[in-house]
C-alpha atoms as a PDB file:
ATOM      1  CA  UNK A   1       0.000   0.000   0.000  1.00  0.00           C
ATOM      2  CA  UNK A   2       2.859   2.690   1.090  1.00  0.00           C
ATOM      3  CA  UNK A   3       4.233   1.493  -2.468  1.00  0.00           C
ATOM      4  CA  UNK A   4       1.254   1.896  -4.327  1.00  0.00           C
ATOM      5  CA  UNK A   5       0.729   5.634  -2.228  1.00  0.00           C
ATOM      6  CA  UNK A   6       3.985   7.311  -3.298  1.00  0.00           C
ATOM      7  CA  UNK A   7       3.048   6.646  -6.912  1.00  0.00           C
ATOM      8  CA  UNK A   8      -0.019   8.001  -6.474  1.00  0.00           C
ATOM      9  CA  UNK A   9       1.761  11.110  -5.033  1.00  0.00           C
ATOM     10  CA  UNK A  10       4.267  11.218  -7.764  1.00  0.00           C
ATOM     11  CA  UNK A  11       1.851  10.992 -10.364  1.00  0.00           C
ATOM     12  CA  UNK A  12      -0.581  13.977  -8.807  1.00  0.00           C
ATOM     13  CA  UNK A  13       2.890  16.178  -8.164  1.00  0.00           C
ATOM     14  CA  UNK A  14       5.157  16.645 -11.295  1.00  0.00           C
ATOM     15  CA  UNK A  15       7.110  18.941  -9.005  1.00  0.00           C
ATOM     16  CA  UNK A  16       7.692  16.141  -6.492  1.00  0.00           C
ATOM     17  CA  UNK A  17       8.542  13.742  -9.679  1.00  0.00           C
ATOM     18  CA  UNK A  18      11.026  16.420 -10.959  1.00  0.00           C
ATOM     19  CA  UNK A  19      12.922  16.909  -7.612  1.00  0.00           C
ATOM     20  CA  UNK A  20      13.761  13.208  -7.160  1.00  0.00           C
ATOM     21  CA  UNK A  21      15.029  12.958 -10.472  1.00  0.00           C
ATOM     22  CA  UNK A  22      16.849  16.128  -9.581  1.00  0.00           C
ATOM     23  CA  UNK A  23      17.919  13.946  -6.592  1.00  0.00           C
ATOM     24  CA  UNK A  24      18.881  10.864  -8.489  1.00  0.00           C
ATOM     25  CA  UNK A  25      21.018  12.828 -10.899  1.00  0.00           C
ATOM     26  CA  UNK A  26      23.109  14.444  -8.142  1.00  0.00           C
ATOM     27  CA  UNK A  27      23.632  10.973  -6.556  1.00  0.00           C
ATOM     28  CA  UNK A  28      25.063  10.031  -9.616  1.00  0.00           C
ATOM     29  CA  UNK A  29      27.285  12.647 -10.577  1.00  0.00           C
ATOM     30  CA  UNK A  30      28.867  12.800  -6.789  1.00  0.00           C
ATOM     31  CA  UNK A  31      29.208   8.574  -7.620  1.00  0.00           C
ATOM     32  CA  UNK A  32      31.201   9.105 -10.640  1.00  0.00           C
ATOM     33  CA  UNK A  33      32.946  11.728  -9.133  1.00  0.00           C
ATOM     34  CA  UNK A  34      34.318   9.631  -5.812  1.00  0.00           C
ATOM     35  CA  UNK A  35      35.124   6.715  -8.282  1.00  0.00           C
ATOM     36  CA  UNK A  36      37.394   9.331 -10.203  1.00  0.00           C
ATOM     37  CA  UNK A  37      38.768  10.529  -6.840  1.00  0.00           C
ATOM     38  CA  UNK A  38      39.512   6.940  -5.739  1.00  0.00           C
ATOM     39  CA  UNK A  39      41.341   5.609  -8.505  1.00  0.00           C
ATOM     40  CA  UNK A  40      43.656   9.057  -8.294  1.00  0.00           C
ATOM     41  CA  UNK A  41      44.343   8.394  -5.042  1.00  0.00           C
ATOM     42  CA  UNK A  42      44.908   4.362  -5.632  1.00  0.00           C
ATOM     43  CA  UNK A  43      47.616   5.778  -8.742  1.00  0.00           C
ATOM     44  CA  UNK A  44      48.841   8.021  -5.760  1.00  0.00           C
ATOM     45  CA  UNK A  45      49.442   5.443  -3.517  1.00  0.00           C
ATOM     46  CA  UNK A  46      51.184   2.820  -5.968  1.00  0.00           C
ATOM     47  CA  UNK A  47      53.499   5.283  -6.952  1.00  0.00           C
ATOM     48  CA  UNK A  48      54.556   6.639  -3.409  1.00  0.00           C
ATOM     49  CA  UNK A  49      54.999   2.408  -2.835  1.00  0.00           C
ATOM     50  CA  UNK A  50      57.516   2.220  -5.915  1.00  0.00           C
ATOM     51  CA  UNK A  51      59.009   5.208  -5.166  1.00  0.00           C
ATOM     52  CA  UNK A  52      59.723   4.142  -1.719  1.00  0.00           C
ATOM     53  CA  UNK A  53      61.611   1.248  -2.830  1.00  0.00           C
ATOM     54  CA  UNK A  54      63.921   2.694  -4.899  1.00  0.00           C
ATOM     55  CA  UNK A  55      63.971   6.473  -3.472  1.00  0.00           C
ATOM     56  CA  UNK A  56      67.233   7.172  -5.745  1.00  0.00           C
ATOM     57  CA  UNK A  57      65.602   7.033  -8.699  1.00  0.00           C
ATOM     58  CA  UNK A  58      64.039  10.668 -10.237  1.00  0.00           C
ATOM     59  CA  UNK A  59      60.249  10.374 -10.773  1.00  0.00           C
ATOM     60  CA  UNK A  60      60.685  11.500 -14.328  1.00  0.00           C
ATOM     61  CA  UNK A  61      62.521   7.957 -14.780  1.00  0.00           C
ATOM     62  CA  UNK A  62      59.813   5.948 -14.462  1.00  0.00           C
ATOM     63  CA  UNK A  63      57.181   4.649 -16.656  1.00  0.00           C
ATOM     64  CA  UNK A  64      53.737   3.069 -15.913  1.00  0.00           C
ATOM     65  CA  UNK A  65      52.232   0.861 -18.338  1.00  0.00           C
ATOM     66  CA  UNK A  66      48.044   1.277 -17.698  1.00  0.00           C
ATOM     67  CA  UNK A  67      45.970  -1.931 -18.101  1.00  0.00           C
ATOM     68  CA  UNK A  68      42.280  -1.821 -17.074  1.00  0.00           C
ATOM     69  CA  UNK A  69      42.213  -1.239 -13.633  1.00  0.00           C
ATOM     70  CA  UNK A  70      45.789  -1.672 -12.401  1.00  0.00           C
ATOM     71  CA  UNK A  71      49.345  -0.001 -13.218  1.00  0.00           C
ATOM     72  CA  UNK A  72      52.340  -1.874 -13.375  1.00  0.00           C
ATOM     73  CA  UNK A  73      55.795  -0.376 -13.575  1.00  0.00           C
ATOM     74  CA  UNK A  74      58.232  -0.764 -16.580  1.00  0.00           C
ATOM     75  CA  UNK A  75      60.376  -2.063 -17.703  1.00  0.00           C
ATOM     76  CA  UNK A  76      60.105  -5.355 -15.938  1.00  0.00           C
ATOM     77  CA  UNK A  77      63.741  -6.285 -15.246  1.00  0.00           C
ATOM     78  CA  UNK A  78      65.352  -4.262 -12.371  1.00  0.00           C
ATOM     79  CA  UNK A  79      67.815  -1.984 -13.634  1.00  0.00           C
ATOM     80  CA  UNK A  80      70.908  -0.743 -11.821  1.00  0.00           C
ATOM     81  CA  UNK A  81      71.610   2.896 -11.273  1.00  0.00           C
ATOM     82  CA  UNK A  82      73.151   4.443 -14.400  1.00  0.00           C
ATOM     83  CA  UNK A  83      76.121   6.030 -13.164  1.00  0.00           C
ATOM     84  CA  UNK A  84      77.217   2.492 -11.895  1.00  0.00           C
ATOM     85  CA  UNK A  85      77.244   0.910 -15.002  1.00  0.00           C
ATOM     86  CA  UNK A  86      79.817   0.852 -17.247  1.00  0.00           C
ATOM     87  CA  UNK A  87      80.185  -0.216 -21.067  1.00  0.00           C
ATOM     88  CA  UNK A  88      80.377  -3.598 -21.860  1.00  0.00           C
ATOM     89  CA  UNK A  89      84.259  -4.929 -22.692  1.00  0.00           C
ATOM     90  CA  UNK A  90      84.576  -6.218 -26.431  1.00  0.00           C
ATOM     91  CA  UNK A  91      85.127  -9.401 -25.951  1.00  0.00           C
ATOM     92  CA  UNK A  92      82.018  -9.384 -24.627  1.00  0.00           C
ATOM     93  CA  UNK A  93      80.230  -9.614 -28.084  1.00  0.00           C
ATOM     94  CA  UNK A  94      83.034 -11.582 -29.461  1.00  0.00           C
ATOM     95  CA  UNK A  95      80.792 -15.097 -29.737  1.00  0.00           C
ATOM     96  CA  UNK A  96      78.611 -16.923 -31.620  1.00  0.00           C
ATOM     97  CA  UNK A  97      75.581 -14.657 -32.383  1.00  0.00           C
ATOM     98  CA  UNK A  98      72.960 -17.582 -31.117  1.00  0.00           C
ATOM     99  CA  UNK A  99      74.963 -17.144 -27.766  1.00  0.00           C
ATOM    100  CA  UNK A 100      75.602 -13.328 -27.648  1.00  0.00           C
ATOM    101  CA  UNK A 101      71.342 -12.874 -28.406  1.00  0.00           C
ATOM    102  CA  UNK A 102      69.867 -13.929 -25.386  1.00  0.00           C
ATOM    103  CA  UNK A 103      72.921 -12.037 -23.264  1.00  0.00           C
ATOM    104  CA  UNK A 104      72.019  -8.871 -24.094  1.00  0.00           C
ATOM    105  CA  UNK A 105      68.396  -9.288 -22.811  1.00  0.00           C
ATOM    106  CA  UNK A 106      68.483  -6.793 -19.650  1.00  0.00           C
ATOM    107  CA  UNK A 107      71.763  -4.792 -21.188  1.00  0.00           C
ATOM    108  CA  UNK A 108      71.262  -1.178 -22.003  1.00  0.00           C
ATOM    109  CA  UNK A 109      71.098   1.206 -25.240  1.00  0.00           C
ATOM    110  CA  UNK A 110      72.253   4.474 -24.596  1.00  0.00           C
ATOM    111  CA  UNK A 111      72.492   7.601 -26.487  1.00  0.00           C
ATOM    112  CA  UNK A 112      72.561  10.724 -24.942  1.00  0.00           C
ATOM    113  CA  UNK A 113      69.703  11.244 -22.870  1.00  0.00           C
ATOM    114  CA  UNK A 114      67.730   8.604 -24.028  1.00  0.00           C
ATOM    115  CA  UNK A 115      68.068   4.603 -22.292  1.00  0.00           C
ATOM    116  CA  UNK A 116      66.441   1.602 -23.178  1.00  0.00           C
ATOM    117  CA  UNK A 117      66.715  -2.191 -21.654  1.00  0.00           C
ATOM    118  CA  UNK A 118      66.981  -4.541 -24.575  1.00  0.00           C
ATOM    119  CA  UNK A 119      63.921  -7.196 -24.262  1.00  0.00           C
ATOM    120  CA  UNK A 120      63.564  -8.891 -27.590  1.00  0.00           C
ATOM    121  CA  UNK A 121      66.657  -9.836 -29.508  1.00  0.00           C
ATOM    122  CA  UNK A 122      66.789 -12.065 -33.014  1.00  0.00           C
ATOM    123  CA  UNK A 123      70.294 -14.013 -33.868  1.00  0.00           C
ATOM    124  CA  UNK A 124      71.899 -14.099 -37.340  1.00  0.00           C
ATOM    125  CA  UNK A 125      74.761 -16.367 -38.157  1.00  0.00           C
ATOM    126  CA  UNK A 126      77.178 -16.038 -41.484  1.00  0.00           C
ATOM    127  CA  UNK A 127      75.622 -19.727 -43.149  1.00  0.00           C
ATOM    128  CA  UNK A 128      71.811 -18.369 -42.190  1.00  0.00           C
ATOM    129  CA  UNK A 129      69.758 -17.863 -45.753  1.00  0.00           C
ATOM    130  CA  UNK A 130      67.977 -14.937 -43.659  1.00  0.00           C
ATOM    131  CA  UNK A 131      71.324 -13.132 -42.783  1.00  0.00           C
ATOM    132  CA  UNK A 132      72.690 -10.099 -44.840  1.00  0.00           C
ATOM    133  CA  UNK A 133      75.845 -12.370 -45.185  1.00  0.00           C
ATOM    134  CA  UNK A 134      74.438 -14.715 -47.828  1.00  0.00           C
ATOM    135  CA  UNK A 135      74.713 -11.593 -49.772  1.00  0.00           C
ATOM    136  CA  UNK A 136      78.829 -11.213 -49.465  1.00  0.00           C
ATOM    137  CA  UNK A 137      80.846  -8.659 -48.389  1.00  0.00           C
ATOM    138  CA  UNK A 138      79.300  -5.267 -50.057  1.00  0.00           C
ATOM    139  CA  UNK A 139      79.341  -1.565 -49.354  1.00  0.00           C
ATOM    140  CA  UNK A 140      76.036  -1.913 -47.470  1.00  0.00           C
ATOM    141  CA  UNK A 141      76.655  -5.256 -45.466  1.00  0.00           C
ATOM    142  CA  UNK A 142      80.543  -4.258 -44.857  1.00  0.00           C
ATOM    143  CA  UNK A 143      80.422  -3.501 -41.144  1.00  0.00           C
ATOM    144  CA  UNK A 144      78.187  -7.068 -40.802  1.00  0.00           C
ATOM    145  CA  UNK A 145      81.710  -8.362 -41.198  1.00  0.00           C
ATOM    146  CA  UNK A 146      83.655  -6.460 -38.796  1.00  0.00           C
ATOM    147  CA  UNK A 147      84.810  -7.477 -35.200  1.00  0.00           C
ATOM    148  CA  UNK A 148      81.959  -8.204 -32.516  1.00  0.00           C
ATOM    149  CA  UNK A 149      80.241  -5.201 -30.677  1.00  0.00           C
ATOM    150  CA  UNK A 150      80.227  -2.791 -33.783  1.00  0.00           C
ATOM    151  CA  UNK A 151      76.781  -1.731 -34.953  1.00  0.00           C
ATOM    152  CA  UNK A 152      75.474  -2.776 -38.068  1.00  0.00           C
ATOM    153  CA  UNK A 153      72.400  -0.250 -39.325  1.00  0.00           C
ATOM    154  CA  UNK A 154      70.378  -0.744 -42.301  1.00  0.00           C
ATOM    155  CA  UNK A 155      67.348   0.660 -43.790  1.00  0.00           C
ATOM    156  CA  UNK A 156      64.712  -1.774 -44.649  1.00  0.00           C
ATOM    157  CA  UNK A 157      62.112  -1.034 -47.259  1.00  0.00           C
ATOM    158  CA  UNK A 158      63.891   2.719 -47.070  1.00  0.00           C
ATOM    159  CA  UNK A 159      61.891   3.988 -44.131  1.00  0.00           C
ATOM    160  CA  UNK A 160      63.304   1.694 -41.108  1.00  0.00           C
ATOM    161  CA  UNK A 161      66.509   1.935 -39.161  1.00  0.00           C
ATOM    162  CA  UNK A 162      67.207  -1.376 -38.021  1.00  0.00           C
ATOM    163  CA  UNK A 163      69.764  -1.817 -35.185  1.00  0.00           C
ATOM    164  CA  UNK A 164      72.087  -4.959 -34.989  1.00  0.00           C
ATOM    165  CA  UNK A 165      75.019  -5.348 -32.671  1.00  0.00           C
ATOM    166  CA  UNK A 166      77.761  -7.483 -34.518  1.00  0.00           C
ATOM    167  CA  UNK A 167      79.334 -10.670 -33.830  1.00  0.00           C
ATOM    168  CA  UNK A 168      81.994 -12.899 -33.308  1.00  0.00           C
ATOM    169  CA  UNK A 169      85.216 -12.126 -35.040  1.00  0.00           C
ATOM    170  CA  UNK A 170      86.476 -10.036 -37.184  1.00  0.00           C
ATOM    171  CA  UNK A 171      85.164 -11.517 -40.728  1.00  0.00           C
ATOM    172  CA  UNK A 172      82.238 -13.501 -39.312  1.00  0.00           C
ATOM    173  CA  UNK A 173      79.473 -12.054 -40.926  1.00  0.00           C
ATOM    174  CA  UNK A 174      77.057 -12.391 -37.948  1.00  0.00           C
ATOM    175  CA  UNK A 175      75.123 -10.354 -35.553  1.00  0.00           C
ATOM    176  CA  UNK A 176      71.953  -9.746 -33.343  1.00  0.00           C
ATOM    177  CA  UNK A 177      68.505  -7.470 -34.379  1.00  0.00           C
ATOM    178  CA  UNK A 178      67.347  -5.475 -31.534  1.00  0.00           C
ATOM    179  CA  UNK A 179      63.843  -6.231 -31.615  1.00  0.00           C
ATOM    180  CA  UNK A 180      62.182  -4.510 -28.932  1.00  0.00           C
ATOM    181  CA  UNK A 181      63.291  -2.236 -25.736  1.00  0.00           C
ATOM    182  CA  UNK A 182      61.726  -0.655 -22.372  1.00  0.00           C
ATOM    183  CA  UNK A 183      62.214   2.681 -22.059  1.00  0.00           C
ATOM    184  CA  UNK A 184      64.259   3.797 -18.565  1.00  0.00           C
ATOM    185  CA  UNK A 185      64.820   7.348 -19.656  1.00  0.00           C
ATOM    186  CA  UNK A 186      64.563  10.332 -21.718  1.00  0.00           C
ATOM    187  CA  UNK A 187      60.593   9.629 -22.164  1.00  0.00           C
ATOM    188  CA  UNK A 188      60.114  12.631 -23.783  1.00  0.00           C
ATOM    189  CA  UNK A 189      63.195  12.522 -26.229  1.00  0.00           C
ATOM    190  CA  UNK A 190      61.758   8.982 -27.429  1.00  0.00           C
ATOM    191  CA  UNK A 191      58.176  10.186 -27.548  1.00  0.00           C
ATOM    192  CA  UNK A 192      58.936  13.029 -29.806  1.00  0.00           C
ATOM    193  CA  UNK A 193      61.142  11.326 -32.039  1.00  0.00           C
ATOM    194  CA  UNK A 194      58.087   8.571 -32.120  1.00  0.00           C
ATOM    195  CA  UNK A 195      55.796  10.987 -32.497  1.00  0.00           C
ATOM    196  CA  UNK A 196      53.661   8.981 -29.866  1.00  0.00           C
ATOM    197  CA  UNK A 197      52.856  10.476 -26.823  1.00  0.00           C
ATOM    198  CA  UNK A 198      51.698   7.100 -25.468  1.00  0.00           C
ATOM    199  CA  UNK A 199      54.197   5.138 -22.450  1.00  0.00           C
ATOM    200  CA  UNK A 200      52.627   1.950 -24.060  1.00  0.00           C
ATOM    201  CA  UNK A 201      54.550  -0.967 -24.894  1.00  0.00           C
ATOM    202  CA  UNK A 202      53.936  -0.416 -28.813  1.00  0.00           C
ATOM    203  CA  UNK A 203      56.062   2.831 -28.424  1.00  0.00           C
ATOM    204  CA  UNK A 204      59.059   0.411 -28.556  1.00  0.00           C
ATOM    205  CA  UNK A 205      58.237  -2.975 -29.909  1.00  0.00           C
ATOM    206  CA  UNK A 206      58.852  -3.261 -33.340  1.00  0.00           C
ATOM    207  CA  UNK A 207      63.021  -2.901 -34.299  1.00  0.00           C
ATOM    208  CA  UNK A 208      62.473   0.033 -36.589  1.00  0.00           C
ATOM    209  CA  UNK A 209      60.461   1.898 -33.802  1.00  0.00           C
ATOM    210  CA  UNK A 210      64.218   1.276 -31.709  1.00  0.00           C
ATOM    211  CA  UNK A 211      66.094   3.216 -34.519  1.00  0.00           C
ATOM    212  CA  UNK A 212      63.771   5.656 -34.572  1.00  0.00           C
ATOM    213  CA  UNK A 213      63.711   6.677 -30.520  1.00  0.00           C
ATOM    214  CA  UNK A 214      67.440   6.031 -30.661  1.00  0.00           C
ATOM    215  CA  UNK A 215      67.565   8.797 -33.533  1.00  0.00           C
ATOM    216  CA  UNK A 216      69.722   6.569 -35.640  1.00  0.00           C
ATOM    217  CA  UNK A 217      70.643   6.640 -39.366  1.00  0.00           C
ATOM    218  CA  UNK A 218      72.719   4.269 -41.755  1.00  0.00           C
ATOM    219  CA  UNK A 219      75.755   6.814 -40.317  1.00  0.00           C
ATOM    220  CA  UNK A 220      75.779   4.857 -37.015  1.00  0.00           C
ATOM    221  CA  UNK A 221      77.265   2.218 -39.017  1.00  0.00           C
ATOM    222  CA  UNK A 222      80.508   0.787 -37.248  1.00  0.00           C
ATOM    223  CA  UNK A 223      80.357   2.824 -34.801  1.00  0.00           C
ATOM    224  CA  UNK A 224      81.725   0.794 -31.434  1.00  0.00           C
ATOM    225  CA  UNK A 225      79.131   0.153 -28.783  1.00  0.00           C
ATOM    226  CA  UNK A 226      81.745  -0.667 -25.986  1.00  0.00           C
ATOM    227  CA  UNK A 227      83.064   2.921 -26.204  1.00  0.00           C
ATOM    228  CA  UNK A 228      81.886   5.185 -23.745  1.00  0.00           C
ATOM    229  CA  UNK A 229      79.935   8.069 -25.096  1.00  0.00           C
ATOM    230  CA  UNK A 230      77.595   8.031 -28.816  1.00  0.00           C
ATOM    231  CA  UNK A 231      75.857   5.430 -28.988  1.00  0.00           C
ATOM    232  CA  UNK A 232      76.490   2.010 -26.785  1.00  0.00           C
ATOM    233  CA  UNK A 233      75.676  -1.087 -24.331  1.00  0.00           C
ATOM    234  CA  UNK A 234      75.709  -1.025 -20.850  1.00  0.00           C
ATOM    235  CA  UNK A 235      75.989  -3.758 -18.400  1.00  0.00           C
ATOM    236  CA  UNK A 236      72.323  -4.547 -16.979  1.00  0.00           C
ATOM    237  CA  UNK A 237      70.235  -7.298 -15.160  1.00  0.00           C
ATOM    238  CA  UNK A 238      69.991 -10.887 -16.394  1.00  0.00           C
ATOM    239  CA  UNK A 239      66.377 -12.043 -16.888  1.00  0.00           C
ATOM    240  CA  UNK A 240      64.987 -14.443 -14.629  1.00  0.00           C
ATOM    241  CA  UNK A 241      63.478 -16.114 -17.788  1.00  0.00           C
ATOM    242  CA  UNK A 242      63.595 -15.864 -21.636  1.00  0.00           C
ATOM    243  CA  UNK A 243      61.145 -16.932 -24.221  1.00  0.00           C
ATOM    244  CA  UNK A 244      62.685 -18.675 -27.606  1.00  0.00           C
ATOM    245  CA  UNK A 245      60.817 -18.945 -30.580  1.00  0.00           C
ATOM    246  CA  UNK A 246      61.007 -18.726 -34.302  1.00  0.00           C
ATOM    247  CA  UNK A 247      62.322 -15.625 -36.264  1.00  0.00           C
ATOM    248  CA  UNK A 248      59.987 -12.904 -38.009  1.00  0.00           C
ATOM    249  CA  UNK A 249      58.980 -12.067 -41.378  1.00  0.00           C
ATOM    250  CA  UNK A 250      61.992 -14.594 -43.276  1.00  0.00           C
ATOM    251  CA  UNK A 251      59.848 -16.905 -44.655  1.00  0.00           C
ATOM    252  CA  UNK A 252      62.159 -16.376 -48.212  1.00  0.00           C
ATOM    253  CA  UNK A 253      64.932 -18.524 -46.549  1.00  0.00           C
ATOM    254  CA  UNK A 254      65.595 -22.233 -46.304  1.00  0.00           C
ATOM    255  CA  UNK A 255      62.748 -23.748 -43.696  1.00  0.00           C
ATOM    256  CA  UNK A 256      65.767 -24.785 -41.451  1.00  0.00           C
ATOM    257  CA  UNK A 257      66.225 -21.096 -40.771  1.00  0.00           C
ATOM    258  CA  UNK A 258      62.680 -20.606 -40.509  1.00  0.00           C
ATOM    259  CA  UNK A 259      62.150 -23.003 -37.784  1.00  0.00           C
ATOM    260  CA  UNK A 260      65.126 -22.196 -36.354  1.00  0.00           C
ATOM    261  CA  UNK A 261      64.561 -20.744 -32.612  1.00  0.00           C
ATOM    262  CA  UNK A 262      66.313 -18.088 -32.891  1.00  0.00           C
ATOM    263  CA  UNK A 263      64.431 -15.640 -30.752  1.00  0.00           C
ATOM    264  CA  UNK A 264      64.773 -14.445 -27.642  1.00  0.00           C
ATOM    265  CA  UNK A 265      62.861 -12.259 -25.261  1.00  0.00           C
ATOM    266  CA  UNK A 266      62.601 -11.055 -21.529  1.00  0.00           C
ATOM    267  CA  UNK A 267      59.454 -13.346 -20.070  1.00  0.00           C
ATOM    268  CA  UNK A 268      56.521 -11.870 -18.077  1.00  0.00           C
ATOM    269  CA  UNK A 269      57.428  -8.181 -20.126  1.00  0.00           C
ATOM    270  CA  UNK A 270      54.589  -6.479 -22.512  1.00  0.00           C
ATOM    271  CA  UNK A 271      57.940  -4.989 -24.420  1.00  0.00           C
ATOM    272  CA  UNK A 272      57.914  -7.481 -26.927  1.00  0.00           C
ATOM    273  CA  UNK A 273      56.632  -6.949 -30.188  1.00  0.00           C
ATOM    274  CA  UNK A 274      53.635  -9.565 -32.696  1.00  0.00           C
ATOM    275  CA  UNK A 275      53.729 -12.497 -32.758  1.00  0.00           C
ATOM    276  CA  UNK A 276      53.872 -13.118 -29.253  1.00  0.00           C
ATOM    277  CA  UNK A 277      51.941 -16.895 -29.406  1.00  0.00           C
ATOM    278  CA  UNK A 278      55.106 -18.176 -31.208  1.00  0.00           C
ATOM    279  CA  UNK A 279      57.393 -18.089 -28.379  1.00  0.00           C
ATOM    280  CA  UNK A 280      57.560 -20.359 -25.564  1.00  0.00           C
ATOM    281  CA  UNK A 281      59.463 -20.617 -22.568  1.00  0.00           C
ATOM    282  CA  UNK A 282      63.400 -21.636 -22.460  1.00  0.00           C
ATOM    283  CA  UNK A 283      63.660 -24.704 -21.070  1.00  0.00           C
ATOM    284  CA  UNK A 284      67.908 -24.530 -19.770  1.00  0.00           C
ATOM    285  CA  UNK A 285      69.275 -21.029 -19.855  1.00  0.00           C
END
C-alpha cells in the first residue's frame, strides 16, 4: 500500500517527480565523481609504494604501463643505477651470435639522454639464408663483417633503421637485431622522435620503432658500442626467464632457418613486439 501511495503522489505532483530525479542525478554525478577521486588516489598510492623502494631514482625515470584497472611499472627487469654501469668490454660480443642474443636481454642502449633495456633480440649467423651475409661482403653489409660489438644499421624497405650489434670475429658475418626495448629514460626525447605520446609498450616494440627513438641513421654504421659516449651497451640485469621462438617475417629462406629458434625475449614483459603466441618458454638457460 505505502508502495502503491507514493506513486499516487508522484503521479498527482510533477514537481515532487522532478525533484527526485533532480535527486537521483546528483547521486550520480557525486558517484562518478568519488570513483574518479579513488582511482587518483589508488595511482597516488602505488606510486609513493615504488618510489619508496627505490627512493634514488628521479620520478621523471619511471614509466607506468596502464591496463584496465591496475598499473604496473616498466620495464620489468630491475635496472641498476646508471652512473654504476659501465660499457660492456669487447670481448664481450666476441661469440657466436645464437649465444651473444639472449645475453644482451636486460643490457642497455644508450644515447645521450635517451636509455632503453633490450627485451627482444633475433640471432643471425654467417651460413643463415635470412642473414645479410648470404649476400657477401658489399658496401652496405661491410660492417656485418667487422669485429663483434660494432653496430650494423640498415634501412629496410627505405623507411626503417634497423639496429644490430655485430658478432663474433672479425670476418664472421654475424650479428643480433634489436627487436624490442623498455624505455628507462629520456621519455620525452623517445616520444617526440616517435611521435607517440603514449608510455605503451607499442612505443618500442617493433626494431624500426628502436632506430627511430634512438635517432639513428645508416651513419651509425661501425660505430663501437663498448666505447663510452655516442651510442652504446651497458651492463644490466639478467632475466629471470627468456622466451625462444622462431624468427619474423623470413619466410624467403631455407625452412631450417625458418624453424630455427632463434628468438629471444625477456618473459613476463609487454615490451615485446607480434607475434607473441610463437614463443615459448626456455627450457635450460
Amino acid at each position: 500500500m505505502a508502495v502503491n501511495d507514493d506513486v499516487e503522489n508522484v503521479r498527482r505532483s510533477p514537481r515532487l517527480a522532478s525533484q527526485r530525479e533532480v535527486d537521483w542525478e546528483e547521486k550520480f554525478a557525486l558517484s562518478r565523481s568519488s570513483q574518479e577521486q579513488a582511482k587518483k588516489i589508488r595511482r597516488k598510492r602505488i606510486s609513493m609504494a615504488i618510489c619508496s623502494e627505490n627512493p634514488a631514482a628521479p620520478k621523471k625515470n619511471v614509466v607506468y604501463v596502464r591496463r584496465a584497472e591496475r598499473t604496473e611499472q616498466a620495464p620489468i627487469c630491475k635496472t641498476p643505477k646508471l652512473k654504476e654501469v659501465l660499457p660492456l668490454k669487447q670481448s664481450f660480443f666476441e661469440c657466436d651470435a645464437v649465444d651473444l642474443a639472449p645475453r644482451l636481454l636486460g643490457k642497455l642502449l644508450r644515447r645521450e639522454d635517451v636509455v632503453l633495456q633490450i627485451t627482444e633480440v633475433e640471432a643471425y649467423r654467417q651460413d643463415d639464408t635470412a642473414c645479410h651475409a648470404r649476400f657477401g661482403k658489399t658496401p652496405r653489409t661491410a660492417p656485418l663483417f667487422g669485429q663483434g660489438g660494432h653496430a650494423y644499421v640498415y634501412l629496410c624497405y627505405g623507411l626503417h633503421v634497423m639496429l644490430n650489434v655485430v658478432a663474433d670475429k672479425d670476418g664472421v658475418g654475424a650479428a643480433v637485431l634489436i627487436r624490442s626495448c623498455a624505455p628507462v629514460s629520456g621519455l620525452e626525447t623517445i616520444q617526440t622522435r616517435r611521435k607517440q605520446q603514449t608510455i605503451k609498450p607499442i612505443l618500442l616494440t617493433g626494431p624500426g620503432k628502436i632506430g627511430q627513438a634512438l635517432g639513428l641513421t645508416t651513419q651509425w654504421s661501425s660505430h663501437p658500442l663498448f666505447s663510452p659516449g655516442g651510442l652504446e651497451i651497458l651492463d644490466g640485469s639478467s632475466p629471470d626467464a627468456i622466451l625462444v621462438g622462431p624468427r619474423v617475417g623470413i619466410e624467403y629462406a631455407l625452412p631450417k632457418d625458418v624453424i630455427a629458434l632463434w628468438r629471444f625475449a625477456i618473459a613476463g614483459t609487454p615490451w615485446v613486439s607480434a607475434p607473441r603466441n610463437t614463443l615459448q618458454l626456455q627450457k635450460h638457460l
